[in-house]
C-alpha atoms as a PDB file:
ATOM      1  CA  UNK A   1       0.000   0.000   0.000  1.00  0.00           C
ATOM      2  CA  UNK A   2       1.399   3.242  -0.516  1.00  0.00           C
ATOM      3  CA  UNK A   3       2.634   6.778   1.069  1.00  0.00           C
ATOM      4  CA  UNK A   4      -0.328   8.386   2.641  1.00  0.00           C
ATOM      5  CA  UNK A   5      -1.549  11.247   4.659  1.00  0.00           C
ATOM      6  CA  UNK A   6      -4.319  11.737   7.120  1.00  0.00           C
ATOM      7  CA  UNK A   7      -4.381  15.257   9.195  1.00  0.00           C
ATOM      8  CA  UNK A   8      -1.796  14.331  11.420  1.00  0.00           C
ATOM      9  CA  UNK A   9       0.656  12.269   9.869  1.00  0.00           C
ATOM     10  CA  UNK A  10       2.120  11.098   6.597  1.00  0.00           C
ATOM     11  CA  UNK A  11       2.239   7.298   6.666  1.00  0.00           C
ATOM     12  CA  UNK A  12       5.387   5.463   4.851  1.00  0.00           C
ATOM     13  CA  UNK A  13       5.635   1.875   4.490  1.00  0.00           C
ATOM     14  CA  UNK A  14       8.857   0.568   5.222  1.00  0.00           C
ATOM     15  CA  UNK A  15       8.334  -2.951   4.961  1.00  0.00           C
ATOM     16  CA  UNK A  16       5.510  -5.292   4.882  1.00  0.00           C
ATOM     17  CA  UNK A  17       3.550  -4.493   7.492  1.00  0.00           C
ATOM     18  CA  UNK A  18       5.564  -2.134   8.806  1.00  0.00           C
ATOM     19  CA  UNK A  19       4.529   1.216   8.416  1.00  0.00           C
ATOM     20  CA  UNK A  20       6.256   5.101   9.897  1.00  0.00           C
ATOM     21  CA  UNK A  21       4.037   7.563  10.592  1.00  0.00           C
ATOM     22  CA  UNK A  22       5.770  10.991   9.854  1.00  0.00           C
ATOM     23  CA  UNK A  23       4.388  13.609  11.855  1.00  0.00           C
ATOM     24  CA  UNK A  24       3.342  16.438   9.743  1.00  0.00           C
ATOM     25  CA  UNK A  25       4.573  19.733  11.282  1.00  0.00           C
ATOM     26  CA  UNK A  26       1.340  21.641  10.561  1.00  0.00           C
ATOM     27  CA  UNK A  27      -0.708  18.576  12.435  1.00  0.00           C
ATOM     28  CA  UNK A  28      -1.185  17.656  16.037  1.00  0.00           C
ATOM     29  CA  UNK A  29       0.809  14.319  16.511  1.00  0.00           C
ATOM     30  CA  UNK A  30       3.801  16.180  16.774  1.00  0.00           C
ATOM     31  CA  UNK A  31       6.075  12.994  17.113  1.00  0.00           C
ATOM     32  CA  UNK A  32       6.603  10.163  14.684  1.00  0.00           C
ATOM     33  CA  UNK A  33       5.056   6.957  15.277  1.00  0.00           C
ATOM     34  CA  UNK A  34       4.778   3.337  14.099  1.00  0.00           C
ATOM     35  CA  UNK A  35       2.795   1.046  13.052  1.00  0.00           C
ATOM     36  CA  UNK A  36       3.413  -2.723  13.256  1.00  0.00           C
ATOM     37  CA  UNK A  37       1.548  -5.994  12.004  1.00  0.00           C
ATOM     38  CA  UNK A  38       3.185  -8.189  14.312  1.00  0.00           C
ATOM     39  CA  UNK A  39       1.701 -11.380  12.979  1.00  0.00           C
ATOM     40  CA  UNK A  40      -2.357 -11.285  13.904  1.00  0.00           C
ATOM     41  CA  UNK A  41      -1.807  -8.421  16.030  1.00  0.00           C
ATOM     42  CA  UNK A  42      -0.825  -4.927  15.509  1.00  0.00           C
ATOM     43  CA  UNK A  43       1.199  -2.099  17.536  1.00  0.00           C
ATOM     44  CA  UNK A  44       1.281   1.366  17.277  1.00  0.00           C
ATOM     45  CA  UNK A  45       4.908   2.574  18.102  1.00  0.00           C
ATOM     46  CA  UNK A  46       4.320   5.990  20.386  1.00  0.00           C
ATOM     47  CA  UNK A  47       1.088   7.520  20.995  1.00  0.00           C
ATOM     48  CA  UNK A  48       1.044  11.089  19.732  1.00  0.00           C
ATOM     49  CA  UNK A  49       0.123  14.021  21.402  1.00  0.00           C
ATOM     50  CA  UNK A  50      -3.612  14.066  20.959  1.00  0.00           C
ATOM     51  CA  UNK A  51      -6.724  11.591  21.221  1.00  0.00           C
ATOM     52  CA  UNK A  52      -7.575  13.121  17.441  1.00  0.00           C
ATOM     53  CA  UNK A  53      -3.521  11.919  16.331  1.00  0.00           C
ATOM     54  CA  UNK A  54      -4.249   8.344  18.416  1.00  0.00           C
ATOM     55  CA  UNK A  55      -7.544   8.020  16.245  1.00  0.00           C
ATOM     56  CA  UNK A  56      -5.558   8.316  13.101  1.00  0.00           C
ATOM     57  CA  UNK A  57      -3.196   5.747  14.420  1.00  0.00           C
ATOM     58  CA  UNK A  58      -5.836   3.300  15.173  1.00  0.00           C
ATOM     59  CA  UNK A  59      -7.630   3.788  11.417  1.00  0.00           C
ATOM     60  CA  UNK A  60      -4.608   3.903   9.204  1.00  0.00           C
ATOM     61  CA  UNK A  61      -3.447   0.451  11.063  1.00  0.00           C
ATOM     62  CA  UNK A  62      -6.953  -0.992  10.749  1.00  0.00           C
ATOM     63  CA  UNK A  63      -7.017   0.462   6.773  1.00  0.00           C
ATOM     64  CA  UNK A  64      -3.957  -1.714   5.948  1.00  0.00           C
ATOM     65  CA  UNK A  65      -3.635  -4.671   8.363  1.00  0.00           C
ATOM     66  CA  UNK A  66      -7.477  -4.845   8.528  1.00  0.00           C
ATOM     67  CA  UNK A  67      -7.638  -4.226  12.742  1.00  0.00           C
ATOM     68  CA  UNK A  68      -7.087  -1.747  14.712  1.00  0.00           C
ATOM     69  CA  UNK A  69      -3.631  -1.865  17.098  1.00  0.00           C
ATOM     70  CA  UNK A  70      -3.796  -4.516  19.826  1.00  0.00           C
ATOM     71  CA  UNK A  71      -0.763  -3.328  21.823  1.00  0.00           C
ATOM     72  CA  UNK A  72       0.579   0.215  21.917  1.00  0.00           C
ATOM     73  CA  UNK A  73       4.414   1.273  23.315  1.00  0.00           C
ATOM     74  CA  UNK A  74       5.793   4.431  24.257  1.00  0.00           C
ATOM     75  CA  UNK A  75       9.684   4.960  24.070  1.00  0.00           C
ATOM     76  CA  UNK A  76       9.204   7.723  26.763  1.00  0.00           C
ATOM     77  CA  UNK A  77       6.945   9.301  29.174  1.00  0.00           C
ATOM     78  CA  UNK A  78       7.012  13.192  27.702  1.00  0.00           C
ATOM     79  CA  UNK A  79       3.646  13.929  26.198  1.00  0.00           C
ATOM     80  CA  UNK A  80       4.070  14.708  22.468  1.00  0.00           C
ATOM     81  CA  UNK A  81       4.944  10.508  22.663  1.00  0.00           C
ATOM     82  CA  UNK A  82       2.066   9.210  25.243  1.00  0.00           C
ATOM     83  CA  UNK A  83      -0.697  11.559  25.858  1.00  0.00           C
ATOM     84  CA  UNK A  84      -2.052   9.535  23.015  1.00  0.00           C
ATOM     85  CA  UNK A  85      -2.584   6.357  25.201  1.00  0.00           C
ATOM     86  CA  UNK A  86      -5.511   7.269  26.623  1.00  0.00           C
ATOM     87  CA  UNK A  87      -6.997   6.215  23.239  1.00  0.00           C
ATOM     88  CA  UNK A  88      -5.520   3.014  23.764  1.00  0.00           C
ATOM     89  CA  UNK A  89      -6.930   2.324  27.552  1.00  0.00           C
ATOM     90  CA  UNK A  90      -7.488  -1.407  28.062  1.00  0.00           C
ATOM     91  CA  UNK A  91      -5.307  -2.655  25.441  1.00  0.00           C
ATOM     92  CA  UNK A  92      -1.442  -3.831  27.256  1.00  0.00           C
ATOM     93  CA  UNK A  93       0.757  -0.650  26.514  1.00  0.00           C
ATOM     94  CA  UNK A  94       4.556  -1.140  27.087  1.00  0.00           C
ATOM     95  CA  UNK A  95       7.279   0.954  28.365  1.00  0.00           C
ATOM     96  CA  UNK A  96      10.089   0.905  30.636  1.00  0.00           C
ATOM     97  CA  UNK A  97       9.597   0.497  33.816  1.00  0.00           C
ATOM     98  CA  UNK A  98      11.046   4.072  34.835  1.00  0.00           C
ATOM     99  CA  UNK A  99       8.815   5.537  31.995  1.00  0.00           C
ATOM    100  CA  UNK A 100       5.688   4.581  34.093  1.00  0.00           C
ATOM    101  CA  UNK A 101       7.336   5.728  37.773  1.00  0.00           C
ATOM    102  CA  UNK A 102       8.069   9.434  36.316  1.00  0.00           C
ATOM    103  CA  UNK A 103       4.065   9.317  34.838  1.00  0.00           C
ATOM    104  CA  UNK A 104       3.346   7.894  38.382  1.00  0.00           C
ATOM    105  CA  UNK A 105       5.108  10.033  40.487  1.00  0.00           C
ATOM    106  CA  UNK A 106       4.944  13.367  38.780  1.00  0.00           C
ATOM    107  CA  UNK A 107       1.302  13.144  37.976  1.00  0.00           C
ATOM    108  CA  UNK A 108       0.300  16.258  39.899  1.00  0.00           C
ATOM    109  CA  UNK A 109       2.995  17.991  38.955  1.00  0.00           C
ATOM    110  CA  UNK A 110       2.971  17.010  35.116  1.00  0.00           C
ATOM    111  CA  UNK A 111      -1.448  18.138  35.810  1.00  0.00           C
ATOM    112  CA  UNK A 112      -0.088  21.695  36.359  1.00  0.00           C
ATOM    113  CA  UNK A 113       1.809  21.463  33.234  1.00  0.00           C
ATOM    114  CA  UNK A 114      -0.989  20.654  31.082  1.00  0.00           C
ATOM    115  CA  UNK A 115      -3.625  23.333  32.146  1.00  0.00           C
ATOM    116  CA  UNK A 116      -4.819  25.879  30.157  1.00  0.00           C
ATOM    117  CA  UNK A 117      -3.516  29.022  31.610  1.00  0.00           C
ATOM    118  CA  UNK A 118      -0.372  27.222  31.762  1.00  0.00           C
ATOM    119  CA  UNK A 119      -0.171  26.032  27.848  1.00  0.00           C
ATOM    120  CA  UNK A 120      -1.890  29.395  26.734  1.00  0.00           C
ATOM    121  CA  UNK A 121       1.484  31.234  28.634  1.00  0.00           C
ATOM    122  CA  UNK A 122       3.519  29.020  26.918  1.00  0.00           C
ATOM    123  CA  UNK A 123       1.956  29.885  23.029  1.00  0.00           C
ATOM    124  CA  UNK A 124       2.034  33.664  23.830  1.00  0.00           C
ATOM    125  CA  UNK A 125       5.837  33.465  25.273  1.00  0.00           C
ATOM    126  CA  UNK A 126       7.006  31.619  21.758  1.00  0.00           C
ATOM    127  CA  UNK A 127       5.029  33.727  19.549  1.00  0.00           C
ATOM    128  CA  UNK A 128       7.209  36.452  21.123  1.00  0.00           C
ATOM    129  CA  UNK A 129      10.631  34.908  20.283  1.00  0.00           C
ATOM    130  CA  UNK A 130       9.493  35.088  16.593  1.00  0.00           C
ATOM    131  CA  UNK A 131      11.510  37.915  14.758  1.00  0.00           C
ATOM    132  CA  UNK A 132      14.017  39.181  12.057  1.00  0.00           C
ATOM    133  CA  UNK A 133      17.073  38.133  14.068  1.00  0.00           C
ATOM    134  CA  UNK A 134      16.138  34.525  14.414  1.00  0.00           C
ATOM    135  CA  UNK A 135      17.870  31.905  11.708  1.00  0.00           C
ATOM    136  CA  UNK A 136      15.680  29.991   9.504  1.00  0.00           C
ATOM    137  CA  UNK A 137      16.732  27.012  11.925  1.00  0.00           C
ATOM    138  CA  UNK A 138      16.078  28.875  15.093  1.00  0.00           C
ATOM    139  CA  UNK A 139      12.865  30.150  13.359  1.00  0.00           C
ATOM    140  CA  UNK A 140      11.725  26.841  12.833  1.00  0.00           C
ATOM    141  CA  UNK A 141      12.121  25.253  16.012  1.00  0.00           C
ATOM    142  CA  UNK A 142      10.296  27.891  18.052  1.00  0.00           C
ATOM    143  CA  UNK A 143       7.252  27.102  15.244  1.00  0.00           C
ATOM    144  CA  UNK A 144       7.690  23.166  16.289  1.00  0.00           C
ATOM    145  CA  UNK A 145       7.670  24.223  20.001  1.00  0.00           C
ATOM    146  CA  UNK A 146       4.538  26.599  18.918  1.00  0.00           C
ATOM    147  CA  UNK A 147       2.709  23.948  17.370  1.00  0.00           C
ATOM    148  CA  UNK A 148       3.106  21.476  20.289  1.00  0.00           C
ATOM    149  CA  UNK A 149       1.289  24.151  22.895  1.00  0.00           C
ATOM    150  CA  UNK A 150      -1.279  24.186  19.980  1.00  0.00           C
ATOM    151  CA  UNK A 151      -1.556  20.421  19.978  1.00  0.00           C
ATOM    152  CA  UNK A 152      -2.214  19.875  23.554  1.00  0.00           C
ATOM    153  CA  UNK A 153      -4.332  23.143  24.132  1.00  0.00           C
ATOM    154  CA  UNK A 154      -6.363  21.576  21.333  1.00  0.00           C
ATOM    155  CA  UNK A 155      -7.392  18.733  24.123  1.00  0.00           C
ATOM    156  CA  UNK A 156      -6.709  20.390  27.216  1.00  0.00           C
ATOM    157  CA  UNK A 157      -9.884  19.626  29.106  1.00  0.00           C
ATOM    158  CA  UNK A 158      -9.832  15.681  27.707  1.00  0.00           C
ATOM    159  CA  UNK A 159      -6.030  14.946  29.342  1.00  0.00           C
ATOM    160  CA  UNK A 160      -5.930  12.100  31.166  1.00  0.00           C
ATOM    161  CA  UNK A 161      -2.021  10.415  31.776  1.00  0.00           C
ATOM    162  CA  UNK A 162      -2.256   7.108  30.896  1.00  0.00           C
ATOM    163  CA  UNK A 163       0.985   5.180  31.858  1.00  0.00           C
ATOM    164  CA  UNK A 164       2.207   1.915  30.483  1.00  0.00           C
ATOM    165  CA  UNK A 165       1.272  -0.978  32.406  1.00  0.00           C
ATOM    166  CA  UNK A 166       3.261  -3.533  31.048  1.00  0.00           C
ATOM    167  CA  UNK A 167       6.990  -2.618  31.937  1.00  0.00           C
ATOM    168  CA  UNK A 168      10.639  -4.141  31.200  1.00  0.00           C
ATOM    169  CA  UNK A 169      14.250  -2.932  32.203  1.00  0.00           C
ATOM    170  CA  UNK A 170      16.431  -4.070  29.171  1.00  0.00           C
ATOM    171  CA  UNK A 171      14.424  -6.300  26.336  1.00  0.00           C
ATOM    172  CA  UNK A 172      11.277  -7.551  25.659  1.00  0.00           C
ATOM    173  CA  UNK A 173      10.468  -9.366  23.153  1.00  0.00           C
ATOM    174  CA  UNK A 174       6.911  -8.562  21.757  1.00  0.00           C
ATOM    175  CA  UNK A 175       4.211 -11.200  21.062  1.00  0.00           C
ATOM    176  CA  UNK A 176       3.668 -12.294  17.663  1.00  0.00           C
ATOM    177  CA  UNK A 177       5.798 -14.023  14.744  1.00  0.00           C
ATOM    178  CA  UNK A 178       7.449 -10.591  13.428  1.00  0.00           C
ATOM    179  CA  UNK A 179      10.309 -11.000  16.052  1.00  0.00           C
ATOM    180  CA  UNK A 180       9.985  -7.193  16.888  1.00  0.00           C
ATOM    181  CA  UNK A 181      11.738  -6.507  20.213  1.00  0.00           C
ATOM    182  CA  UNK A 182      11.674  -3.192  22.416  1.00  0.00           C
ATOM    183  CA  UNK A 183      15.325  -2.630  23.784  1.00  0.00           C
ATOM    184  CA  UNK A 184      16.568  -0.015  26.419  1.00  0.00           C
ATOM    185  CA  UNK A 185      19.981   1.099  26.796  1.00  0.00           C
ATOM    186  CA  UNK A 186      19.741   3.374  29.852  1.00  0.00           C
ATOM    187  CA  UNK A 187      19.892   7.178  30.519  1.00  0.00           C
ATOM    188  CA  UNK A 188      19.431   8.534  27.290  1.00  0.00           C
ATOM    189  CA  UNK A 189      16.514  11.409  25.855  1.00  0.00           C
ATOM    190  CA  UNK A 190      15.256  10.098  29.621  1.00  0.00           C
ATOM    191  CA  UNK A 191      16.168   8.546  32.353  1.00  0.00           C
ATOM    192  CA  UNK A 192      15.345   5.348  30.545  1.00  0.00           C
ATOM    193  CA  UNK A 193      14.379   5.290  27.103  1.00  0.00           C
ATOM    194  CA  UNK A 194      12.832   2.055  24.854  1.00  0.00           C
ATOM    195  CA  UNK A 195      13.482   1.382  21.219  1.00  0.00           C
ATOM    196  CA  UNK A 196      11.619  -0.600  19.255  1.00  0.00           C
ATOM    197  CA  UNK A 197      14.076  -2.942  16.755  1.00  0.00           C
ATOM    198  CA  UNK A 198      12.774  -5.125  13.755  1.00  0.00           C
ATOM    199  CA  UNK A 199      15.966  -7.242  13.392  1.00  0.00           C
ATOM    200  CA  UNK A 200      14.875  -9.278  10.012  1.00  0.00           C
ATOM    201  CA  UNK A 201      13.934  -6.109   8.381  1.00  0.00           C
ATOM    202  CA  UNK A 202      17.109  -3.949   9.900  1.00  0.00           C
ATOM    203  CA  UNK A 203      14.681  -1.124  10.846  1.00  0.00           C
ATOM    204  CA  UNK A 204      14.905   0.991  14.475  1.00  0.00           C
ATOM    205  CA  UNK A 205      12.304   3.043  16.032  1.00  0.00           C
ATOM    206  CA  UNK A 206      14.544   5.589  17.819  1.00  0.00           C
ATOM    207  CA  UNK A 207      12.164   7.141  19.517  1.00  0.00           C
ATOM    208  CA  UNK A 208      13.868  10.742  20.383  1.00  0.00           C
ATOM    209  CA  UNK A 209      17.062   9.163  20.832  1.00  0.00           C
ATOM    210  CA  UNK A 210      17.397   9.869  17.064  1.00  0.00           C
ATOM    211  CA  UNK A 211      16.017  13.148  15.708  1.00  0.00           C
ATOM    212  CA  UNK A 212      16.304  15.050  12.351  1.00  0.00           C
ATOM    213  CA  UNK A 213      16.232  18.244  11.893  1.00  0.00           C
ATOM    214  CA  UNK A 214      15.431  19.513  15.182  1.00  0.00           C
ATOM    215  CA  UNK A 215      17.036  19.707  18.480  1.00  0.00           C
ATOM    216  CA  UNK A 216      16.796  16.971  20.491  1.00  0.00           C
ATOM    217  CA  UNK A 217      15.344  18.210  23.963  1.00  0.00           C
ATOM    218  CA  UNK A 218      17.783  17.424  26.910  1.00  0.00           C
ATOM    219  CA  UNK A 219      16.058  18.612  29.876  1.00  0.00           C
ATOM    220  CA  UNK A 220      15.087  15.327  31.286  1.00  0.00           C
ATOM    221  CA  UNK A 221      18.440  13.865  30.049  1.00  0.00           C
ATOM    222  CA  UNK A 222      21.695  12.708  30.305  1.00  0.00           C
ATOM    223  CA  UNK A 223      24.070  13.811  27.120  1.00  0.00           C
ATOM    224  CA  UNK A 224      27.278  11.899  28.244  1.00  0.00           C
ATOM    225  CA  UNK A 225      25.781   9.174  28.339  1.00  0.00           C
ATOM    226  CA  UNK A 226      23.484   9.564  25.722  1.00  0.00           C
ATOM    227  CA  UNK A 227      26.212   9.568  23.218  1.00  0.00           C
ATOM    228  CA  UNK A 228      27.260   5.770  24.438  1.00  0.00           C
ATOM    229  CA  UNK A 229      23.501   5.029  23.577  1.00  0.00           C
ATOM    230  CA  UNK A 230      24.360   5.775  20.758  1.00  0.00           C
ATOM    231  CA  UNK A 231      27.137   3.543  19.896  1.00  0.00           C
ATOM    232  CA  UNK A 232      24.576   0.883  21.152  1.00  0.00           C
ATOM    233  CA  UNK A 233      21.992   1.938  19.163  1.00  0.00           C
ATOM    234  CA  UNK A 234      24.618   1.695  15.783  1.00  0.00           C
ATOM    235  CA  UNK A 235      25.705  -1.855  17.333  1.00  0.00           C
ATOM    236  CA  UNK A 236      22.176  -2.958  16.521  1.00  0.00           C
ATOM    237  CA  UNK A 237      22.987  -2.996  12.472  1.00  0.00           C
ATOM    238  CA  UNK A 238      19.864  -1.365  11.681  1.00  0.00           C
ATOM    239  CA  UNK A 239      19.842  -0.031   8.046  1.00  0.00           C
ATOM    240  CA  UNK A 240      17.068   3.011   8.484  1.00  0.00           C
ATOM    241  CA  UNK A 241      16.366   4.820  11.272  1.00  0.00           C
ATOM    242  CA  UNK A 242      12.927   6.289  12.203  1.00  0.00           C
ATOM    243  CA  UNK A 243      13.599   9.172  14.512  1.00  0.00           C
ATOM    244  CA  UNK A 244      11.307  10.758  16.695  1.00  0.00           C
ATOM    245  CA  UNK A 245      11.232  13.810  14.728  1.00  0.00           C
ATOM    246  CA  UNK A 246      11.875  14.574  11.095  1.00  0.00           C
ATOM    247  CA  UNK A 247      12.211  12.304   8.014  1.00  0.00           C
ATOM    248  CA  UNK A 248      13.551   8.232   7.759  1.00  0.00           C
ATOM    249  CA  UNK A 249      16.813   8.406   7.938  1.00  0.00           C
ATOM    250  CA  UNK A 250      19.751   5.788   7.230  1.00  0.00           C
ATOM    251  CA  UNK A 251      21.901   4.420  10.084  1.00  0.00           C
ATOM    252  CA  UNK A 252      24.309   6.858   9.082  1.00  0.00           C
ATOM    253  CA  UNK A 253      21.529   9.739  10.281  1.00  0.00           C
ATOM    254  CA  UNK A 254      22.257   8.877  13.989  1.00  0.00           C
ATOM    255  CA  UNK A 255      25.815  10.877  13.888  1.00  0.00           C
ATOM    256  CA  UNK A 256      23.446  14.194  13.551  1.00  0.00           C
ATOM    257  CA  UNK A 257      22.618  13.595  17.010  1.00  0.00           C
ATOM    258  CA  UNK A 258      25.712  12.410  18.114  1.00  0.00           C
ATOM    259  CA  UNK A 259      27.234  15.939  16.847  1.00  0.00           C
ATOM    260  CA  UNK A 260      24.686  18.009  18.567  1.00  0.00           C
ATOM    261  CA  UNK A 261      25.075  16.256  21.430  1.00  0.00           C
ATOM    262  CA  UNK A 262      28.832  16.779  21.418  1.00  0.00           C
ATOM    263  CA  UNK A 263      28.825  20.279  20.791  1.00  0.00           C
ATOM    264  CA  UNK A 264      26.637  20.961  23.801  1.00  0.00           C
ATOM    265  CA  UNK A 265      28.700  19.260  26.199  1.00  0.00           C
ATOM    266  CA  UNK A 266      31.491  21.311  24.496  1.00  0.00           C
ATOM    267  CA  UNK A 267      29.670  24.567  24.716  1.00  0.00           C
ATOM    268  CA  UNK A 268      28.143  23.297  28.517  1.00  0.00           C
ATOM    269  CA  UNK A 269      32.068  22.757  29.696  1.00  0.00           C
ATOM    270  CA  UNK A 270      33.051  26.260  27.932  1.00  0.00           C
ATOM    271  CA  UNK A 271      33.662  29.038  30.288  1.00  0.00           C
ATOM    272  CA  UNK A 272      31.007  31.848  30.069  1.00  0.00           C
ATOM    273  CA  UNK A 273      30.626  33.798  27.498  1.00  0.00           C
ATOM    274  CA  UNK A 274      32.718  31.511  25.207  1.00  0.00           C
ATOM    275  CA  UNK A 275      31.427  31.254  21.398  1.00  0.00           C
ATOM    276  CA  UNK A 276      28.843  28.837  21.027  1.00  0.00           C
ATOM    277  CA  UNK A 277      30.969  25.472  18.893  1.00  0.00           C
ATOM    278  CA  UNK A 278      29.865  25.983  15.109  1.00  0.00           C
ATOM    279  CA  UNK A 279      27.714  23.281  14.940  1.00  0.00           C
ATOM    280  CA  UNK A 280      25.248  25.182  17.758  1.00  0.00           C
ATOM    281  CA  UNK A 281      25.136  28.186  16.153  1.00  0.00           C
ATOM    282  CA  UNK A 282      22.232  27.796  13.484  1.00  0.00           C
ATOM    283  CA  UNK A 283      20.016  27.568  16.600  1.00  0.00           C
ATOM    284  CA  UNK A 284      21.226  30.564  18.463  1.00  0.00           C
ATOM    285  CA  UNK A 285      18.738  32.224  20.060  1.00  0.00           C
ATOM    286  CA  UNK A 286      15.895  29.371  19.530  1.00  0.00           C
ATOM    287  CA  UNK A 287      14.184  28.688  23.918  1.00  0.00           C
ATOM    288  CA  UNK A 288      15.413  24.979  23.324  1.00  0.00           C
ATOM    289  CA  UNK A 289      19.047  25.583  22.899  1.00  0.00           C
ATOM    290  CA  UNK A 290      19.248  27.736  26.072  1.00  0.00           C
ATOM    291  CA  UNK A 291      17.285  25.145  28.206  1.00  0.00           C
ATOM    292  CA  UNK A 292      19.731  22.330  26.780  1.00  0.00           C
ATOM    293  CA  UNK A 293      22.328  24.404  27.252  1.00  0.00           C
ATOM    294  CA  UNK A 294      20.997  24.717  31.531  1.00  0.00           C
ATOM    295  CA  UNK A 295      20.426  21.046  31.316  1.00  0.00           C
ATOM    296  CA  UNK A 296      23.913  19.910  30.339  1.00  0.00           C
ATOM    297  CA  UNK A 297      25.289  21.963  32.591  1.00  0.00           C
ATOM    298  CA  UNK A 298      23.133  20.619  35.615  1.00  0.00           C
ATOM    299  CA  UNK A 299      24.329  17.295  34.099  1.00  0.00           C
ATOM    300  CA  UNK A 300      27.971  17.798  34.080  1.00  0.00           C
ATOM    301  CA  UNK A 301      28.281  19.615  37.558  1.00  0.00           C
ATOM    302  CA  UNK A 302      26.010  16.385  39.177  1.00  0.00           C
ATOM    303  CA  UNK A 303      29.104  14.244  37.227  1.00  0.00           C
ATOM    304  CA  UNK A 304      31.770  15.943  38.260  1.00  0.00           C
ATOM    305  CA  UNK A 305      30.692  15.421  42.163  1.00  0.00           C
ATOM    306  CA  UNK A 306      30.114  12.011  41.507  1.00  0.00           C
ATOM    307  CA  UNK A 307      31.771   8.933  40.304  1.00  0.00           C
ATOM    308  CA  UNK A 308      30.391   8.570  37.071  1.00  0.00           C
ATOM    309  CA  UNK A 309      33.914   9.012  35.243  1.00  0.00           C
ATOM    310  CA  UNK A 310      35.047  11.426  32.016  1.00  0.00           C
ATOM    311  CA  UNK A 311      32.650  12.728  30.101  1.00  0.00           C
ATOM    312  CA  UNK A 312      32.049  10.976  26.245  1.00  0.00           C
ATOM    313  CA  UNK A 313      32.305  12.791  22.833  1.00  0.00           C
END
């Protein structure tokens, strides 16, 4: 079946019955997803950010597998990836086991988050970064970061956090005769992030471990040793990449990450006011490269009192 497009997302197959679900930037998913015929069931790879982008999920996969998913994963707990799940309440949804304690424990707090007053604040503080000065690249990710508010005012009185309830640390491997495991590798995006890895068919589901085109968002991470995820994640063989933002990549699309990444702990170890490294400066004066910046500097001053040894580039 081939390429197509629903409000939300533009679905790609990849292989057969394996299908990426591009998130279009002017829709309210917001993340890219997947969708899975595991062999007389079906999973939908991440959630989305809405009910409306869930819906989608669950008609496209019943359109070209002929039912609707069965099983539903997130690779994380932050919302553009599993506010969506509430759509799939009842079915088994899978996750690392940390990725249900932080939905767990910081429920209230997470609540306070996703009011209105609160989101509204957040649209009306980006629409003021927009301006002349601002790089195409800069420009672009405060209109991602716009369109997120946008997505989850959209639903703001229907939010319910809906963690998964069928956890693993490492690997599991998921029902069916595809052979489609969901692997974690640690402290990563988050404190402990899941891929999802069709080994036959040399395909990875990066979740936001792997992005393109955007920044990845480090505030709830650890960018040391996210780059040795990395190296895991490249260990795996996979031949294309789906990452949690922006187009299918090849293996190969990982290093984009890997640079970022490396340049921020560069910039984050810099004394201050140092030049940003080249590679950071396309995004100079976007919100999400200041709050990675805060982040990997958090990061690195926790390290440095502890024993978690020499930072990785």
């Amino acid at each position: 079946m081939p390429t197509s497009a629903t409000v939300d997302y533009a679905f790609e197959p990849l292989a057969d019955g394996v299908v990426a679900g591009i998130a279009r930037r002017d829709g309210f998913g917001t993340c890219n997803t997947g969708l899975i015929d595991l062999g007389g069931n079906a999973l939908a790879f991440d959630t989305g950010s809405t009910g409306r982008a869930a819906e989608e999920l669950r008609s496209e996969s019943a359109r070209r597998f002929g039912r609707p998913p069965a099983f539903a994963a997130n690779s994380h707990w932050h919302f553009d990836h599993s506010l969506g799940n509430r759509r799939f309440q009842g079915l088994p949804i899978f996750g690392t086991r940390r990725t249900r304690e932080i939905l767990l424990e910081l429920h209230d707090e997470l609540m306070v988050e996703l009011t209105r007053a609160n989101l509204e604040k957040g649209v009306r503080e980006l629409e003021g970064r927009r301006g002349p000065n601002l790089s195409a690249d800069a420009l672009e990710d405060v209109e991602f970061m716009l369109q997120y508010q946008r997505a989850l005012l959209s639903e703001v009185e229907e939010v319910v956090l809906t963690p998964p309830d069928r956890t693993f640390e490492t690997r599991l491997a998921l029902p069916g005769t595809r052979g489609a495991e969901l692997l974690s590798f640690g402290r990563g995006h988050t404190e402990a992030d899941a891929v999802l890895f069709l080994r036959r068919e040399k395909l990875l589901f990066a979740g936001d471990l792997a992005v393109h085109g955007l920044q990845p968002s480090l505030g709830s991470g650890d960018p040391p040793h996210w780059l040795v995820v990395l190296d895991d994640l490249e260990r795996l063989g996979a031949e294309r990449v789906v990452p949690g933002h922006g187009a299918v990549m090849t293996a190969d699309g990982i290093d984009e990450t890997r640079r970022y990444l490396s340049a921020i702990v560069k910039a984050a170890e810099a004394s201050a006011g140092a030049p940003l490294p080249p590679e950071l400066r396309r995004w100079e004066g976007s919100p999400t490269l200041e709050e990675n910046l805060t982040a990997a500097r958090k990061v690195l001053a926790a390290r440095a009192r502890s024993a978690d040894g020499p930072v990785r580039r």
